[in-house]
N, C-alpha and C. Protein backbone atom coordinates (compact mmCIF):
# COMPACT_ATOMS: atom_id res chain seq x y z
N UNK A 1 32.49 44.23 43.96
CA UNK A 1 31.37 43.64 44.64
C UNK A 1 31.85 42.31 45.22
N UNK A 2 31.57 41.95 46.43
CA UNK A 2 31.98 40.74 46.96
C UNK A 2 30.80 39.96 47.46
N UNK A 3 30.98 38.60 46.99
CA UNK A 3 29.86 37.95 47.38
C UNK A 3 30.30 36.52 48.19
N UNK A 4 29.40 36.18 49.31
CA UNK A 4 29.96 35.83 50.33
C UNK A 4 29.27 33.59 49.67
N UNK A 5 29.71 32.81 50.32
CA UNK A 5 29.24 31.75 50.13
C UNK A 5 29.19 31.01 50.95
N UNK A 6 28.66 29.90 51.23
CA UNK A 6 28.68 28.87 52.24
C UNK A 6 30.11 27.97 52.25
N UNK A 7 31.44 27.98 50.98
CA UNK A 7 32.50 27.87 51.19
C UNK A 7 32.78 27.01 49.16
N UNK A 8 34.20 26.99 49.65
CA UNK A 8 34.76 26.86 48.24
C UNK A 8 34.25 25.64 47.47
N UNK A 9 34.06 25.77 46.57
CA UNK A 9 33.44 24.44 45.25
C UNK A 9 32.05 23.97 45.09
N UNK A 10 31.63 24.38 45.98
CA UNK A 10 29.86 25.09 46.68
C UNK A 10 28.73 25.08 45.52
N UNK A 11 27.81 24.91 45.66
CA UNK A 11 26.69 25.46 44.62
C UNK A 11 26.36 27.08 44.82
N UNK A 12 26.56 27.38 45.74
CA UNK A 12 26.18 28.94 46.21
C UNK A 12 27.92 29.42 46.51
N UNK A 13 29.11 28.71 45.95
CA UNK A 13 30.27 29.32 45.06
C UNK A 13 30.28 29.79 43.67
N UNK A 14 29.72 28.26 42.97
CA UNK A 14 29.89 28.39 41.89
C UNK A 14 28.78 28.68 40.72
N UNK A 15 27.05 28.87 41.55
CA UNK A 15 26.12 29.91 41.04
C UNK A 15 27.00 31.11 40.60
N UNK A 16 27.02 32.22 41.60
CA UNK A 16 27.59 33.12 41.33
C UNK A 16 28.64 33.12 40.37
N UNK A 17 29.43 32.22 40.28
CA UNK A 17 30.82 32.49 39.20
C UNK A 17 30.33 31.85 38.01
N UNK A 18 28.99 31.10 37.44
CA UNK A 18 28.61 31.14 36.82
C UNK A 18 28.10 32.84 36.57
N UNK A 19 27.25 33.27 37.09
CA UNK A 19 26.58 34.43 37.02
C UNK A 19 27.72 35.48 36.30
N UNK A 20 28.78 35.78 36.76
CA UNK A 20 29.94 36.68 36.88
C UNK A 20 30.72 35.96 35.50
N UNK A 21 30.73 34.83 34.89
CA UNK A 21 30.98 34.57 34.09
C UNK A 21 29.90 34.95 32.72
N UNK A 22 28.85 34.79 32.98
CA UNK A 22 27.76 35.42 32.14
C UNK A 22 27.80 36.83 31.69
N UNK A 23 28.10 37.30 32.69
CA UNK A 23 27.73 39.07 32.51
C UNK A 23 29.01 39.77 32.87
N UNK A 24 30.22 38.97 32.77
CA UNK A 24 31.36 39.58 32.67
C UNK A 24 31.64 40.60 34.06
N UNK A 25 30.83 40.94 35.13
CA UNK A 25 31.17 41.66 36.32
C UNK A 25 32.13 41.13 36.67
N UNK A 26 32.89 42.16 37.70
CA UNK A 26 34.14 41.88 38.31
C UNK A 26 33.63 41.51 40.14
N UNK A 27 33.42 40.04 40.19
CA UNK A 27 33.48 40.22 41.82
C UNK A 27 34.12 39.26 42.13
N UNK A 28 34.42 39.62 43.80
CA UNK A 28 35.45 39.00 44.29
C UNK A 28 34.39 37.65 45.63
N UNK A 29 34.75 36.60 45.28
CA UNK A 29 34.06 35.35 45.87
C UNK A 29 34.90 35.50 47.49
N UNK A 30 34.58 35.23 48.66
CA UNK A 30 34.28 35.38 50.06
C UNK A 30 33.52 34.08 50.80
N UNK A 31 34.47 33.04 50.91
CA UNK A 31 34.35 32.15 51.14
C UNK A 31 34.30 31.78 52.87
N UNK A 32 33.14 31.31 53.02
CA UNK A 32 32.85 30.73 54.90
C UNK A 32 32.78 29.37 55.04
N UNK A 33 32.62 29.22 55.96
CA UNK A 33 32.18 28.04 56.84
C UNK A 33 30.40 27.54 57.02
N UNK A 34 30.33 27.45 56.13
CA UNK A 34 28.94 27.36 55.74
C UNK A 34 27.71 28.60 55.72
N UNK A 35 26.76 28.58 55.72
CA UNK A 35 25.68 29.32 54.69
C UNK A 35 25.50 30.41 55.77
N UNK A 36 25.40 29.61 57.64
CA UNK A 36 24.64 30.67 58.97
C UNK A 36 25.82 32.13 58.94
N UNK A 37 27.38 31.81 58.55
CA UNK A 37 27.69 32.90 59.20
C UNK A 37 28.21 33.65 57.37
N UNK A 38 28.00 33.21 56.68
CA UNK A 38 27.83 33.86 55.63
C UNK A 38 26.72 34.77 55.41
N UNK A 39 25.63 34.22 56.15
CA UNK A 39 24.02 35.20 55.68
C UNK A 39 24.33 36.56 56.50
N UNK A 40 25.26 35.97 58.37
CA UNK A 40 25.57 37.14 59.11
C UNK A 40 26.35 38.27 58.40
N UNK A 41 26.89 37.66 57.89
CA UNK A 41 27.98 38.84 57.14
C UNK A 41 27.28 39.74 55.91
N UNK A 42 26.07 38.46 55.15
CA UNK A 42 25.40 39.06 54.44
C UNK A 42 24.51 40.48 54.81
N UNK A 43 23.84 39.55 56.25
CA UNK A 43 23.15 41.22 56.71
C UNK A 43 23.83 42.38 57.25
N UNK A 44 24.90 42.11 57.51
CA UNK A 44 25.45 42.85 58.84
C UNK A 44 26.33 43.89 56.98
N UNK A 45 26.67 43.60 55.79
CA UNK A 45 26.68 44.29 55.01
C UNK A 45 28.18 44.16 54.37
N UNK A 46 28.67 43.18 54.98
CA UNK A 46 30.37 42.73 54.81
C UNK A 46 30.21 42.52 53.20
N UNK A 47 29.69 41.36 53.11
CA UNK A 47 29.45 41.05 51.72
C UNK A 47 28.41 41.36 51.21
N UNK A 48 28.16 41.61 49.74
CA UNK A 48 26.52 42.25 49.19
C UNK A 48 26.01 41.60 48.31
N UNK A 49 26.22 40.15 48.41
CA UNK A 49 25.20 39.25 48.00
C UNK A 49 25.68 38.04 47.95
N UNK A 50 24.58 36.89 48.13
CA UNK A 50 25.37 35.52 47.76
C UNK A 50 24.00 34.91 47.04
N UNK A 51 24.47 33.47 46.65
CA UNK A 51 23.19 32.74 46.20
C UNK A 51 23.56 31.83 47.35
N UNK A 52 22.03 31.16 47.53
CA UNK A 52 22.02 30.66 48.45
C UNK A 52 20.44 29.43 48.03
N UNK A 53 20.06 28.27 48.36
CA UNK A 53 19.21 27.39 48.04
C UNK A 53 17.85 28.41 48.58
N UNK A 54 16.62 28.40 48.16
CA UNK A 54 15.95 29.08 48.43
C UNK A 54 15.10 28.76 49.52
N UNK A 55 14.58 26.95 50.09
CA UNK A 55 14.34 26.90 51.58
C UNK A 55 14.87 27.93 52.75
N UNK A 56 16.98 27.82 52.39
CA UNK A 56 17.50 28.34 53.26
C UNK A 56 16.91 29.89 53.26
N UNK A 57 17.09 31.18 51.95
CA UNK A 57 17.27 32.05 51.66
C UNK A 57 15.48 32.71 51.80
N UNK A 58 14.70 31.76 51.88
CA UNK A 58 13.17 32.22 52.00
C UNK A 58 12.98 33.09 52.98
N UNK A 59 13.61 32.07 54.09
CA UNK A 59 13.11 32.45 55.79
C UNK A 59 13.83 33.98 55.84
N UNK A 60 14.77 34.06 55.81
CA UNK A 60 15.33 35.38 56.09
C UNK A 60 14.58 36.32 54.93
N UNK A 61 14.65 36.24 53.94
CA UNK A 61 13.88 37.05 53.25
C UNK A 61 12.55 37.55 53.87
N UNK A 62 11.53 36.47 54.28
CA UNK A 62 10.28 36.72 54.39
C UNK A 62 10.78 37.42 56.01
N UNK A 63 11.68 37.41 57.32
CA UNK A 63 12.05 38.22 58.20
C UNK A 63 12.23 39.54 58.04
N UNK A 64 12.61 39.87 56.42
CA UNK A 64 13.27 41.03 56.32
C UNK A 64 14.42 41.76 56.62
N UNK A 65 15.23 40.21 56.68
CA UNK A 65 16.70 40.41 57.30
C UNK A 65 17.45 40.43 55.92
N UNK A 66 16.91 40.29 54.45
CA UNK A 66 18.00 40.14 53.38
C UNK A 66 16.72 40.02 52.16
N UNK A 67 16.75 40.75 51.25
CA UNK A 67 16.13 41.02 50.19
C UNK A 67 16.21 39.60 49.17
N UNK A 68 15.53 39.09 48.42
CA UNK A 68 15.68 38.18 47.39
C UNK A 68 15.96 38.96 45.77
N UNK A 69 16.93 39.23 45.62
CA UNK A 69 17.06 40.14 44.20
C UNK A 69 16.44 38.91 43.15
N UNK A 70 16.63 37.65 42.98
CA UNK A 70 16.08 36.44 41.63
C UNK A 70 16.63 35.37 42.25
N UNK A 71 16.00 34.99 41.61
CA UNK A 71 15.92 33.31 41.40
C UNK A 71 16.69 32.34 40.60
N UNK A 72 16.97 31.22 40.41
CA UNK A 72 17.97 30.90 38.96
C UNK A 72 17.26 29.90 38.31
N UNK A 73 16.21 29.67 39.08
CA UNK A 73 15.34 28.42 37.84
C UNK A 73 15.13 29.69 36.90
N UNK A 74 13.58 28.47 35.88
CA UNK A 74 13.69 29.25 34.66
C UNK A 74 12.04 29.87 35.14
N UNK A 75 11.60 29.38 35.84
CA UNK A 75 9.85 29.97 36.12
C UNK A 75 10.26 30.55 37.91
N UNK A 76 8.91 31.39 38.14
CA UNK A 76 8.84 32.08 39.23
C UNK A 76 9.05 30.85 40.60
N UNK A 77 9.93 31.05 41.96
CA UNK A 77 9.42 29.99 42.72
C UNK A 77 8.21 30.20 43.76
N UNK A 78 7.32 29.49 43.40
CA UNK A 78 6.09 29.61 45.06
C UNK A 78 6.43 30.22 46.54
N UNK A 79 7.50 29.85 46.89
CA UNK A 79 8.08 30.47 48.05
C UNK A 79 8.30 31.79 48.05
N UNK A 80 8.63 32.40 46.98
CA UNK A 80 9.12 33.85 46.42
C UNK A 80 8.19 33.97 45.18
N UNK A 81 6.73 34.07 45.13
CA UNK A 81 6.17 34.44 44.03
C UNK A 81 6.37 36.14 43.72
N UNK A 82 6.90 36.92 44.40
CA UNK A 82 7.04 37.91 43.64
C UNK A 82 8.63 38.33 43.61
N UNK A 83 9.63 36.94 43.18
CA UNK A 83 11.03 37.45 43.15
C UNK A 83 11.42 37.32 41.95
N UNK A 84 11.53 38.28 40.75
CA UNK A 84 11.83 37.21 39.45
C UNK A 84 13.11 36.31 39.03
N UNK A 85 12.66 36.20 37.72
CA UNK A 85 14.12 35.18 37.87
C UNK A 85 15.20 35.70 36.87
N UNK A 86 16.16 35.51 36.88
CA UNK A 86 17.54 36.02 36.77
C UNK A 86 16.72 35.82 35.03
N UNK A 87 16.38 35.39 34.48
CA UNK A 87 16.22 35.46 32.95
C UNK A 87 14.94 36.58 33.13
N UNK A 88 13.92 37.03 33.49
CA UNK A 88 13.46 37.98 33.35
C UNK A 88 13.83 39.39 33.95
N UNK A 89 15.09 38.87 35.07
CA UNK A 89 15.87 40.32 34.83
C UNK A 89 16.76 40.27 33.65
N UNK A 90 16.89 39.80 32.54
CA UNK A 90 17.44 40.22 31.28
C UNK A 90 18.65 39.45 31.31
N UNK A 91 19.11 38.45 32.05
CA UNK A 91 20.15 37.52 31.46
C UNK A 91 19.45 35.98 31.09
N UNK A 92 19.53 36.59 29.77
CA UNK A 92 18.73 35.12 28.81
C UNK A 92 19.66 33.90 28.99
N UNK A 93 18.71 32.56 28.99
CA UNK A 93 19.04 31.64 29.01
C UNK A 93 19.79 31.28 30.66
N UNK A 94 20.03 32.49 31.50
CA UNK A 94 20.56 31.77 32.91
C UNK A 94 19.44 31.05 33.59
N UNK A 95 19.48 29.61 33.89
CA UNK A 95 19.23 28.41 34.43
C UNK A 95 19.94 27.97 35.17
N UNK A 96 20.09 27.78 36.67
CA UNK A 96 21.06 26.64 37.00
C UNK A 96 20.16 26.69 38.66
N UNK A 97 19.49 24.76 38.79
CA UNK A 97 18.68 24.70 39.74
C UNK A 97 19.59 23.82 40.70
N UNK A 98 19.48 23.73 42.06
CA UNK A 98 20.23 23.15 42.92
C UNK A 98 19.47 21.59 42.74
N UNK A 99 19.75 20.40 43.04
CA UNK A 99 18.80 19.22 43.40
C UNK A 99 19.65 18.31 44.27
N UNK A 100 18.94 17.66 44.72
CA UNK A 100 19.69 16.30 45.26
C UNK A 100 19.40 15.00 45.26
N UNK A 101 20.12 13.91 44.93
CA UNK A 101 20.16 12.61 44.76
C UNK A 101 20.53 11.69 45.52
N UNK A 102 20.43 10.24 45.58
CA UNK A 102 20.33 9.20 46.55
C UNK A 102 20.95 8.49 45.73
N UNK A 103 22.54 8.59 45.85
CA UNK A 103 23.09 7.48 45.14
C UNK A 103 23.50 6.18 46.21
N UNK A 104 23.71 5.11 44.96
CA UNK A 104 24.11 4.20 45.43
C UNK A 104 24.67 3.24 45.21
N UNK A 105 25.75 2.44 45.45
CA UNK A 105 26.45 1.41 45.00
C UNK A 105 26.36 0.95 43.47
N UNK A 106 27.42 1.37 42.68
CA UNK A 106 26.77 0.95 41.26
C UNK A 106 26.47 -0.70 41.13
N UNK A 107 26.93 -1.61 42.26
CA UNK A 107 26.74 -2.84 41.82
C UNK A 107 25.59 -3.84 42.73
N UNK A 108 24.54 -2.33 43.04
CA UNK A 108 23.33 -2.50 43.57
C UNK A 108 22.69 -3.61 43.08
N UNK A 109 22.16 -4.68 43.22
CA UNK A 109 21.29 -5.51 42.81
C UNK A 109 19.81 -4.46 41.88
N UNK A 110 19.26 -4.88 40.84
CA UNK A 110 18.28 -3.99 40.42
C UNK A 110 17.18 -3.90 41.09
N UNK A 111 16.86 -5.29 41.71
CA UNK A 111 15.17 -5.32 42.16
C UNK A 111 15.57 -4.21 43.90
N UNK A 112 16.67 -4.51 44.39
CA UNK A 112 17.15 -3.26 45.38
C UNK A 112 17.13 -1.77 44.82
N UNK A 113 17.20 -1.64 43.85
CA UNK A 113 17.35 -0.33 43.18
C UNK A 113 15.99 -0.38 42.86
N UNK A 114 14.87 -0.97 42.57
CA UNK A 114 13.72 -1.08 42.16
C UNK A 114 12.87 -0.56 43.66
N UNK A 115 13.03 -1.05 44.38
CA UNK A 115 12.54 -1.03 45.70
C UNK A 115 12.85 0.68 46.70
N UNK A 116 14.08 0.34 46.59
CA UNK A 116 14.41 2.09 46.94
C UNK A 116 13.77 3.00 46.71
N UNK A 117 13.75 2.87 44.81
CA UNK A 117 13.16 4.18 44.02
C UNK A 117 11.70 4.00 44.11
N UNK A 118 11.35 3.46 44.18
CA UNK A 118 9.67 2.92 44.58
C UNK A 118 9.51 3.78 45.70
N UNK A 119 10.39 3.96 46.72
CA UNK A 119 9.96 4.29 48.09
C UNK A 119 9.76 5.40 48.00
N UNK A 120 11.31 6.06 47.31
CA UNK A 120 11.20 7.54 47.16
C UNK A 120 9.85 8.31 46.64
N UNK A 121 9.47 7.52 45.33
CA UNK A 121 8.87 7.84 44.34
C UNK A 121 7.65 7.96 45.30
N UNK A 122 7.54 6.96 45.76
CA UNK A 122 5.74 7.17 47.25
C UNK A 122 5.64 8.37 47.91
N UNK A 123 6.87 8.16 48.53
CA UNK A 123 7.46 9.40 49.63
C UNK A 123 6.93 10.87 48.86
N UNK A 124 7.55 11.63 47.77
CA UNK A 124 7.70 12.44 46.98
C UNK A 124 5.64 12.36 46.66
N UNK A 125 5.54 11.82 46.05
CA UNK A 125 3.82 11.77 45.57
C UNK A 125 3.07 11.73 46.82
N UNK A 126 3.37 11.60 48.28
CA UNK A 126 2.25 12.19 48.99
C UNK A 126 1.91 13.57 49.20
N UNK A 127 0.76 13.85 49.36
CA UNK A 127 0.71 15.08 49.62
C UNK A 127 1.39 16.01 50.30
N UNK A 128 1.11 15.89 51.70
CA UNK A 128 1.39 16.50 52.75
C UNK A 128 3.37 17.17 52.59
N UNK A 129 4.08 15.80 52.04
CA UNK A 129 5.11 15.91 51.98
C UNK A 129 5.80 16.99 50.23
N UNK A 130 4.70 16.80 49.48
CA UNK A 130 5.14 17.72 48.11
C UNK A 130 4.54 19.35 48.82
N UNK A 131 3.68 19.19 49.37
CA UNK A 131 3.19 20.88 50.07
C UNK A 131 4.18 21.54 50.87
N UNK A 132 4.45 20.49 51.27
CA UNK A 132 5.22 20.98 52.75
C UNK A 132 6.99 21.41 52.03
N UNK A 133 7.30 20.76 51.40
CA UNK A 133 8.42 20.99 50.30
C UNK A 133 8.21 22.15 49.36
N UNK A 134 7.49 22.28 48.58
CA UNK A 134 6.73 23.53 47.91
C UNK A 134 6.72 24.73 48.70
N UNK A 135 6.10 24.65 49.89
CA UNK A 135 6.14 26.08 51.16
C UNK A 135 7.39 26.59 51.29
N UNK A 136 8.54 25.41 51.45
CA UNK A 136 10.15 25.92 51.51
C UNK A 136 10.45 26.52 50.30
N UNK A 137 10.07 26.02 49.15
CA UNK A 137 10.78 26.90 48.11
C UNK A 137 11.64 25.67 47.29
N UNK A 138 11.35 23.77 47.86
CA UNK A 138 11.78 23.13 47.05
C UNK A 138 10.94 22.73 46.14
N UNK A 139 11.93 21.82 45.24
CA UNK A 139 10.61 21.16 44.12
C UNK A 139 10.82 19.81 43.49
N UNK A 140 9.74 19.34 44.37
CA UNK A 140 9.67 17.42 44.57
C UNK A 140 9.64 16.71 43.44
N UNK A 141 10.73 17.08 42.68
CA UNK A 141 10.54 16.25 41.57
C UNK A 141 11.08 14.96 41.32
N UNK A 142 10.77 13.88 41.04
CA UNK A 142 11.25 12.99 41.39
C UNK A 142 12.07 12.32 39.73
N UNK A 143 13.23 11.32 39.44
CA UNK A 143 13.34 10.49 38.54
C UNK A 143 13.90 9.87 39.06
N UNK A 144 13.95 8.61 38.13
CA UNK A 144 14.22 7.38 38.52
C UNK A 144 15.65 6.88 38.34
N UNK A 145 16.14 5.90 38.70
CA UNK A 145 17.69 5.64 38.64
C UNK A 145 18.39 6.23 36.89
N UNK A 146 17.62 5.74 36.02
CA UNK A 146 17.86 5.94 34.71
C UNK A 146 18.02 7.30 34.26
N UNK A 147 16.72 7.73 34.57
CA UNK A 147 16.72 9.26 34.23
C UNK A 147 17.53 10.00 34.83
N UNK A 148 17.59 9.90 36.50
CA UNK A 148 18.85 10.54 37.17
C UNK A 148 20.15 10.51 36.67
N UNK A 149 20.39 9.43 36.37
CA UNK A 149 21.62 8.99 35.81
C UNK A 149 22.07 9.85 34.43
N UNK A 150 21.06 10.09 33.08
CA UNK A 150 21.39 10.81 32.27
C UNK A 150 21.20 12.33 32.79
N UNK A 151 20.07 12.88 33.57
CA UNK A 151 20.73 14.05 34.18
C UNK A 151 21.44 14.80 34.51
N UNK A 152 22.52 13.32 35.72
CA UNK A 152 23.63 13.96 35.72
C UNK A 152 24.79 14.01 34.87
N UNK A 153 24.78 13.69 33.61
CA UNK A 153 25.72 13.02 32.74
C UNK A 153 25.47 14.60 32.02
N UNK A 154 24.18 15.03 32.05
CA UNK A 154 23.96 16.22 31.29
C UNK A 154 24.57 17.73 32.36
N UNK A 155 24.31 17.11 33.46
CA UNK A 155 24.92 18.72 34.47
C UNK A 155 26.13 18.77 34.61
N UNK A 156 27.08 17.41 34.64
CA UNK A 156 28.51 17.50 34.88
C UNK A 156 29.27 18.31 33.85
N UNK A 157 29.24 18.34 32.78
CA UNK A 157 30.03 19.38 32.16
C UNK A 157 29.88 20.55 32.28
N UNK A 158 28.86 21.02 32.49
CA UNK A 158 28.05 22.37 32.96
C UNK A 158 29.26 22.58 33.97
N UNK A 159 29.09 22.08 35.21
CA UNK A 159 29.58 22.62 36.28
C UNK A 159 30.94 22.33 36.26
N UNK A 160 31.34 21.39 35.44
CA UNK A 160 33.37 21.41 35.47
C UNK A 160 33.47 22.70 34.64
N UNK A 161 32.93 22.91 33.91
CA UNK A 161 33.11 24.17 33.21
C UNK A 161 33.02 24.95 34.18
N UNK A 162 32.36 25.77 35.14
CA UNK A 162 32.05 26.47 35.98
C UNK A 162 33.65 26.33 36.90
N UNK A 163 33.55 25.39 37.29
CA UNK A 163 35.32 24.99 38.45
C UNK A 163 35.96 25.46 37.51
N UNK A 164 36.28 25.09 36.37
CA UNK A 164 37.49 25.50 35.80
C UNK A 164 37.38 26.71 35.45
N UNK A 165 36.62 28.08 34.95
CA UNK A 165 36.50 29.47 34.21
C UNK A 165 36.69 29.63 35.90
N UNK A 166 36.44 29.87 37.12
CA UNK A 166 36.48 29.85 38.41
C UNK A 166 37.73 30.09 38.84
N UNK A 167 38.76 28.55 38.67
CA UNK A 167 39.79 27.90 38.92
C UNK A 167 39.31 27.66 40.50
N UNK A 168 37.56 27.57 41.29
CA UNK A 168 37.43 26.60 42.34
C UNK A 168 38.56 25.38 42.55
N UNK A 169 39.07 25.74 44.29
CA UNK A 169 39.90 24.54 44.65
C UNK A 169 38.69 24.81 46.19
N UNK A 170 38.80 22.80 46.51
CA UNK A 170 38.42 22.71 47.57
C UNK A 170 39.38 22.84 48.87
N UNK A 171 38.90 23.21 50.03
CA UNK A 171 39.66 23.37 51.58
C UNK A 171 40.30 22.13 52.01
């Protein structure tokens, strides 16, 4: 089985080789130039599956150009309420959610770091903008420099583990 990606060291690389590390399948990773001509290859039948962020992976789904087999959070997503998720197709405990962060200079002044995250934190709690995020299939969750910070302290071994069972090298 070959599964295609948006390119090497990737979150939608190293989903899958998590996955393939879980359940012991044999597939072979198919590495592009980002996500547009990977999905082509996806439909057109070259490759037979990738993970992919679910904003991106919604739209074509809901076209009917590429099926959503699951999900990798741990609950159903709004965008795909009827796609389940990789733990209620029967691989317990698989979790692994994409997010993104706003780093910055570790020798940020605090009340600057105070001010930033303030903004975000506004930004994120209006309406219009958590709906409109939610419809894609993201999820506005917000923390703060601190909490982010132990977050990622908690995902980085996760995913060096992942590069290394892999042996991911970047282009």
């Amino acid at each position: 089985m070959n599964y295609g990606s948006a390119g090497n060291g990737g979150i939608s690389h190293l989903v899958p080789e998590m996955f393939k590390s879980a359940t012991g399948l044999f597939m072979v990773h198919i590495p592009y130039r980002g996500s547009a001509p990977a999905f082509t290859d996806l439909m057109g039948g070259q490759v037979q599956f990738m993970a992919e962020s679910i904003p991106q992976a919604a739209a074509y789904h809901k076209q009917g150009k590429v099926k959503a087999l699951a999900v990798t959070s741990r609950q159903r997503n709004p965008a795909l309420p009827d796609t389940p998720t990789v733990i209620e197709s029967g691989l317990k405990d698989f979790e692994v959610v994409g997010f993104y962060g706003f780093p910055a200079p570790a020798n940020l002044p605090r009340d600057v770091t105070a001010k930033l995250s303030d903004a975000f934190r506004q930004v994120l709690a209006q309406p219009e903008v958590r709906n409109r995020m939610i419809a894609r299939g993201a999820d506005p969750a917000f923390l703060g420099s601190e909490d982010f910070g132990k977050f990622l302290a908690a995902e980085m071994p996760r995913w060096a583990d992942a590069v290394r069972k892999s042996g991911a090298k970047l282009d």
